[in-house]
Protein backbone atom coordinates (compact mmCIF):
# COMPACT_ATOMS: atom_id res chain seq x y z
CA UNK A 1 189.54 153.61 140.66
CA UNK A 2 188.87 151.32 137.88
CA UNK A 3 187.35 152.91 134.65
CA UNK A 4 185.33 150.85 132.45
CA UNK A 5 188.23 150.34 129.28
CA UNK A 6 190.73 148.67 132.32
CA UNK A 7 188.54 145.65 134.15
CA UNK A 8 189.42 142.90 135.79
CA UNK A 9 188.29 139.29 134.24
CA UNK A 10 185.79 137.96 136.79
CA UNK A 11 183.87 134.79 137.03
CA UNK A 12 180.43 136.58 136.50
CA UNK A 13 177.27 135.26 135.13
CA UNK A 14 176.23 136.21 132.37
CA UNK A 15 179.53 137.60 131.72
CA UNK A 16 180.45 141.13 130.00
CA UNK A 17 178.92 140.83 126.28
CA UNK A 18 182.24 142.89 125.43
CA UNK A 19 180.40 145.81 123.97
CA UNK A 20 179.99 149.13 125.86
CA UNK A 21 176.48 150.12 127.16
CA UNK A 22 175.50 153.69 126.78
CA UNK A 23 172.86 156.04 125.90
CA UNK A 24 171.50 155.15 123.18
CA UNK A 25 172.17 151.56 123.21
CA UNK A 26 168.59 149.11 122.78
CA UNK A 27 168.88 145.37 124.31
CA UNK A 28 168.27 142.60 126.47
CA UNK A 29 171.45 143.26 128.06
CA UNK A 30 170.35 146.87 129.04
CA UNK A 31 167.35 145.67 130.58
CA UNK A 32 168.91 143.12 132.71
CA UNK A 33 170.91 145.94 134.08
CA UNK A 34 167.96 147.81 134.76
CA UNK A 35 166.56 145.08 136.57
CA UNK A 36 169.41 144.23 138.29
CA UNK A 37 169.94 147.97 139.94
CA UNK A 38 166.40 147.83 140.66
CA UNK A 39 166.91 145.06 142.79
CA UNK A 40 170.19 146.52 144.19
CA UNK A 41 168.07 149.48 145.56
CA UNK A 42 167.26 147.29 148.64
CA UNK A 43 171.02 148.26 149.56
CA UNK A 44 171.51 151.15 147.59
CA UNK A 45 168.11 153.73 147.79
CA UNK A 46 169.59 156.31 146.44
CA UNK A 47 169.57 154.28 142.77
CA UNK A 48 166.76 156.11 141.32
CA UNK A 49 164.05 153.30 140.36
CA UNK A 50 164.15 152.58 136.64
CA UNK A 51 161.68 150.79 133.66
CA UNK A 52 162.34 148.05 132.36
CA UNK A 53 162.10 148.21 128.76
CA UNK A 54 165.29 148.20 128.18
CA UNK A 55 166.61 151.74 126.32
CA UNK A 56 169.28 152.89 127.84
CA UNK A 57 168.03 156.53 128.64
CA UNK A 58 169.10 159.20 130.87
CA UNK A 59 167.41 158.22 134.05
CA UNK A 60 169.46 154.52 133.42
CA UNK A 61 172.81 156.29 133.07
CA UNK A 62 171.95 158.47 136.53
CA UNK A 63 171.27 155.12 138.32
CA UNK A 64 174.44 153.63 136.84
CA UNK A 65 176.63 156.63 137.82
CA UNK A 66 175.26 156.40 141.37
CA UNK A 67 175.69 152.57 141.72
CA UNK A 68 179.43 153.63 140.01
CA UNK A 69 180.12 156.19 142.68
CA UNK A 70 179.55 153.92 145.56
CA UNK A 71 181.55 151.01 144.76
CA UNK A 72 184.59 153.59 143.45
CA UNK A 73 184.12 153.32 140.08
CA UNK A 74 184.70 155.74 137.30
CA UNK A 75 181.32 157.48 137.15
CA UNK A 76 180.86 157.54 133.44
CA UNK A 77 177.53 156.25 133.76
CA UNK A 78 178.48 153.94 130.74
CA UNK A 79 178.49 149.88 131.13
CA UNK A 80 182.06 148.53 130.68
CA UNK A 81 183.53 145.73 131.41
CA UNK A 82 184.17 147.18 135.17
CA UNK A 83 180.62 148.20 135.91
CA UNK A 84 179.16 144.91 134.19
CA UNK A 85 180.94 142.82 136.70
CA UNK A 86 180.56 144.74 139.65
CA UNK A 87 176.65 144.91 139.17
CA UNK A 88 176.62 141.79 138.29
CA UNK A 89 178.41 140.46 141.18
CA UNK A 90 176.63 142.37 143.72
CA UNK A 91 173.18 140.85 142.17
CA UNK A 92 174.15 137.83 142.44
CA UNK A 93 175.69 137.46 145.61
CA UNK A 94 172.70 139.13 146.92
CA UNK A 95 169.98 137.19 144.95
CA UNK A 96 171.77 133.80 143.26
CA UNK A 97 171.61 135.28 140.25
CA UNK A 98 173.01 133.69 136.94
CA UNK A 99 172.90 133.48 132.87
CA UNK A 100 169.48 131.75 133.74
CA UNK A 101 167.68 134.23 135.51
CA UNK A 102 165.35 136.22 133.59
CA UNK A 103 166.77 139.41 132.19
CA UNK A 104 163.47 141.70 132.02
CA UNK A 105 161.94 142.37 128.69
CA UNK A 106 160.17 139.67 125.80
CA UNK A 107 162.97 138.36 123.72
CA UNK A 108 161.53 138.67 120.20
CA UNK A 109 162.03 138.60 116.27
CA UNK A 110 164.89 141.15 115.40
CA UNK A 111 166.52 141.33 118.91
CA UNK A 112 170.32 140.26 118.92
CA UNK A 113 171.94 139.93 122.78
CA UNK A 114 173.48 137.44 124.46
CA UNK A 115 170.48 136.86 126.53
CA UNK A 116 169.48 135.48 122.65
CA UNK A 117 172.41 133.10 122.52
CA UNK A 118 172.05 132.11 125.66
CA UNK A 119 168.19 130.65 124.98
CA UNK A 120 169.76 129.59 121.84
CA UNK A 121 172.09 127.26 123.44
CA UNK A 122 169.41 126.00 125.71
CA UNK A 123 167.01 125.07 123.21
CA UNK A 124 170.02 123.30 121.18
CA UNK A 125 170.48 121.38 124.52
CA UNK A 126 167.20 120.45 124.92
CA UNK A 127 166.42 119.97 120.99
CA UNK A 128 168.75 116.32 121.75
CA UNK A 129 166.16 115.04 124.06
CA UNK A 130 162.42 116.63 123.09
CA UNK A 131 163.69 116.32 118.91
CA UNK A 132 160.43 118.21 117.99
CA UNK A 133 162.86 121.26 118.50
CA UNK A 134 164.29 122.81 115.17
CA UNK A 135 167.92 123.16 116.15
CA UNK A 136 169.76 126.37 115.01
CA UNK A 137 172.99 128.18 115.47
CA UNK A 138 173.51 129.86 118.55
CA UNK A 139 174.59 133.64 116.95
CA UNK A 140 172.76 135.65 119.61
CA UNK A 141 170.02 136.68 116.87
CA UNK A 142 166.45 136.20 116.82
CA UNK A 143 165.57 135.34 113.62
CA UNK A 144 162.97 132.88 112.05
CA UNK A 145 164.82 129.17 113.36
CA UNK A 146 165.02 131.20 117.28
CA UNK A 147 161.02 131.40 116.78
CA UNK A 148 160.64 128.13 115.29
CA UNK A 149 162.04 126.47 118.37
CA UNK A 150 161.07 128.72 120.94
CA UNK A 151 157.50 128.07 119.89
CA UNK A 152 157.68 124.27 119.65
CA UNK A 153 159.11 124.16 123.05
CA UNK A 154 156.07 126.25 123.97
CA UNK A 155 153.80 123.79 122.25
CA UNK A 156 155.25 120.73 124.11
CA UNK A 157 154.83 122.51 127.73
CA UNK A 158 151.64 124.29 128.09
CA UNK A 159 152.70 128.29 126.80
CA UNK A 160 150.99 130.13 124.35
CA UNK A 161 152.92 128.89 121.21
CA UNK A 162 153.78 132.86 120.15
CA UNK A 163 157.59 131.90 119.37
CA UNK A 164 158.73 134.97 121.80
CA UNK A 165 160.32 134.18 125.06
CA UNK A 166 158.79 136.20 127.77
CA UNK A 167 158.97 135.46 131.43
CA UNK A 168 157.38 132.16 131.58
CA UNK A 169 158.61 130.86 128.25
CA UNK A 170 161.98 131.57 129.92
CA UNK A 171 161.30 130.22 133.32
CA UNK A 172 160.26 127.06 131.37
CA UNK A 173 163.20 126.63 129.41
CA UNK A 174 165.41 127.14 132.68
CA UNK A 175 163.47 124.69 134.81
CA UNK A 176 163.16 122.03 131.40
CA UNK A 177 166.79 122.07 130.82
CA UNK A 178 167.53 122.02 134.85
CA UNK A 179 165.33 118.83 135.47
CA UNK A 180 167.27 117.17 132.02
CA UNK A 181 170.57 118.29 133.42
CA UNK A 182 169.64 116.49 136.60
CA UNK A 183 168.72 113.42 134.94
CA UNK A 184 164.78 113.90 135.66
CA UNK A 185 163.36 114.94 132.01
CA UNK A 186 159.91 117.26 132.29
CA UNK A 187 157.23 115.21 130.67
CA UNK A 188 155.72 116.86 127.67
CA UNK A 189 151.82 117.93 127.50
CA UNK A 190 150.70 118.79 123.63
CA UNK A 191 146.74 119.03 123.51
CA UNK A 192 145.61 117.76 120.67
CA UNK A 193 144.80 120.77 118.14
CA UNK A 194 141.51 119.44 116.99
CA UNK A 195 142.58 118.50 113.45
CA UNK A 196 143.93 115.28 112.11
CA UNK A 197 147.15 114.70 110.94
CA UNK A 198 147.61 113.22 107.56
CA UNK A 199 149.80 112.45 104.49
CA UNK A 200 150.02 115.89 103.11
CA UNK A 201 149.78 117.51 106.47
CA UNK A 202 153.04 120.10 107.82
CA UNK A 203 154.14 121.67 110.42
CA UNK A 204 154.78 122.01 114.22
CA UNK A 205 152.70 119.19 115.47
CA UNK A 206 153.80 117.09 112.32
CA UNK A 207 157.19 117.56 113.97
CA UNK A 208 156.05 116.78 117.23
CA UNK A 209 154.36 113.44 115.25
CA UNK A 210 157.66 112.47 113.49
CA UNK A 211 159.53 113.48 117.18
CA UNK A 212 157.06 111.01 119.43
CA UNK A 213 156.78 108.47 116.43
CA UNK A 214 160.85 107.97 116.95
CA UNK A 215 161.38 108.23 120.56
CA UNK A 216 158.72 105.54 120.81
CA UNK A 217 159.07 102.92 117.69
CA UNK A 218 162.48 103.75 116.80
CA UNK A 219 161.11 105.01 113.37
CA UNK A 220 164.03 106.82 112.25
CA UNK A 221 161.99 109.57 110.70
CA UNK A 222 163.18 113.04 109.33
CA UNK A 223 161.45 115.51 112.06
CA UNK A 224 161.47 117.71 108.94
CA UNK A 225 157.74 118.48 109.59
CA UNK A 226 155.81 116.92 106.37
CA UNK A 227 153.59 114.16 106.57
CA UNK A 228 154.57 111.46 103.73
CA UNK A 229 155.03 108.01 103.42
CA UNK A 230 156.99 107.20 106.14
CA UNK A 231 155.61 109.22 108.60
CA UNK A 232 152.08 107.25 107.46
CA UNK A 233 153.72 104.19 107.93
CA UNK A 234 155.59 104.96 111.43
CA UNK A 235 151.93 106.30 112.42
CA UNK A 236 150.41 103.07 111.38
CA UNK A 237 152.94 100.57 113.14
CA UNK A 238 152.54 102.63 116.73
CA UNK A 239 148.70 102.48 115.77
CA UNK A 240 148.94 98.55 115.25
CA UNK A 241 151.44 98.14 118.59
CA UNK A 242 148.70 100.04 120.64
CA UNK A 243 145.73 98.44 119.66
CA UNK A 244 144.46 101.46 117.93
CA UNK A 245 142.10 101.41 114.44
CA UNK A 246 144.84 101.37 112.02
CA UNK A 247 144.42 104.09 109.30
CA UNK A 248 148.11 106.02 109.43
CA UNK A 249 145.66 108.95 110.42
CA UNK A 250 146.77 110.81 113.71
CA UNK A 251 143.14 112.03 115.76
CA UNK A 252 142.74 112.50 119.14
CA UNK A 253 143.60 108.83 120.00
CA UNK A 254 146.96 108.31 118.41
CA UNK A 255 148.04 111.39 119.70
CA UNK A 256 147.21 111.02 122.80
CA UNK A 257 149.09 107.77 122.79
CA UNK A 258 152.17 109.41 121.39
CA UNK A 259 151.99 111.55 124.29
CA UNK A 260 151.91 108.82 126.49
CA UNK A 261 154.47 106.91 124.96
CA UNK A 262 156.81 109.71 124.46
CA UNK A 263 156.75 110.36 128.22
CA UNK A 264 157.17 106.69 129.18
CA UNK A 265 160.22 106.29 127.19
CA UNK A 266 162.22 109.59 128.56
């Protein structure tokens, strides 16, 4: 019998986050396992059916201890290294599961899992090709730069802009960074917010401005977010190139354009 201190390394995915879940214990990573025995209970009915909100409670540590006792592990009802992999395993060669599939609960400011780090290290991927995206360091906590990119990704493809990664923000990010991988980049769709953007202007869709403006014109701008001089200038060259009224003012028609032009040059 293995116990949960004495495991096996196995080729899992997402692999053991190397801490011991319990009761008590508050994450991502409990809620995938909740979700994952749920699913498991197409084999396995006598896994009670849990919530997924990811506290590790009582009822959680029942359903672990059963899901333990049928595949001859120590029935602790505690996540080691042992249970991790065999749950994982068995939900995955069940379902073709992986890192990228959805682990059950809104990641959001404060959380810290590797569910965290792994979005992290998406949105650094991606953050190379759609530059819009603040880059950050991958340390498995949400913080302000994890909301700062989650929500321009959001901006660039159609979510609500909230800077939390739910379900669809993470379906999006898997299926983004899948079609890039494959050499087949998702074309971007930013509507137009309704206000001009202008020397003096910040923010997201200044980013997204200074992000297009370089893909397309080879600008060389800092996608820092502020609107100055160079960013006018930039604006007014792509205004001049598309036959647009040049003013270095971004409305609805350079925007679009930059849209346009973004796309055609992925």
């Amino acid at each position: 019998m293995l116990t949960n201190d004495s495991f096996e390394t196995l080729s899992v995915s997402p692999a053991y986050p190397g801490h011991l879940l319990s009761t008590g214990s508050n994450s991502s990573e409990v809620a995938r396992i909740q979700t994952y025995l749920n699913a498991l209970r197409v084999d396995n009915p006598n896994i009670s059916a849990l919530t997924v909100d990811g506290k590790f409670g009582q009822k959680t540590k029942i359903a672990v201890q059963v899901f333990q006792y049928t595949h001859s592990l120590a029935s602790d009802g505690i996540v080691g290294g042992a249970t991790w992999n065999a749950i994982i395993s068995a939900y995955n060669a069940r379902f073709s599961g992986s890192a990228d599939t959805y682990p059950g609960i809104t990641l959001r400011p404060g959380a810290r899992s590797q569910d965290v780090g792994h979005m992290q290290t998406r949105l650094n991927e991606l953050s190379k090709l759609y530059t819009a995206i603040s880059s950050q360091t991958a340390d498995s906590a949400y913080g302000q730069n994890m909301s700062a990119a989650a929500r321009l990704f959001q901006r660039q493809f159609g979510l609500a802009a909230d800077g939390l990664v739910g379900k669809d923000t993470w379906a999006k990010v898997v299926e983004v960074h899948s079609a890039a991988q494959q050499g087949a980049p998702t074309r971007v769709s930013p509507a137009y917010a309704g206000t001009a953007l202008r020397t003096g202007s910040s923010g997201d869709d200044v980013r997204i401005a200074q992000s297009y403006l370089n893909k397309a014109l080879g600008a060389g701008l800092n996608v820092d977010g502020r609107f100055g001089a160079s960013t006018r200038q930039a604006a007014e060259a792509f205004q001049a190139r598309e036959g647009l009224s040049i003013d270095g003012v971004i409305g609805r028609a350079t925007w679009d354009k930059l849209v346009l032009a973004f796309n055609a040059a992925l």
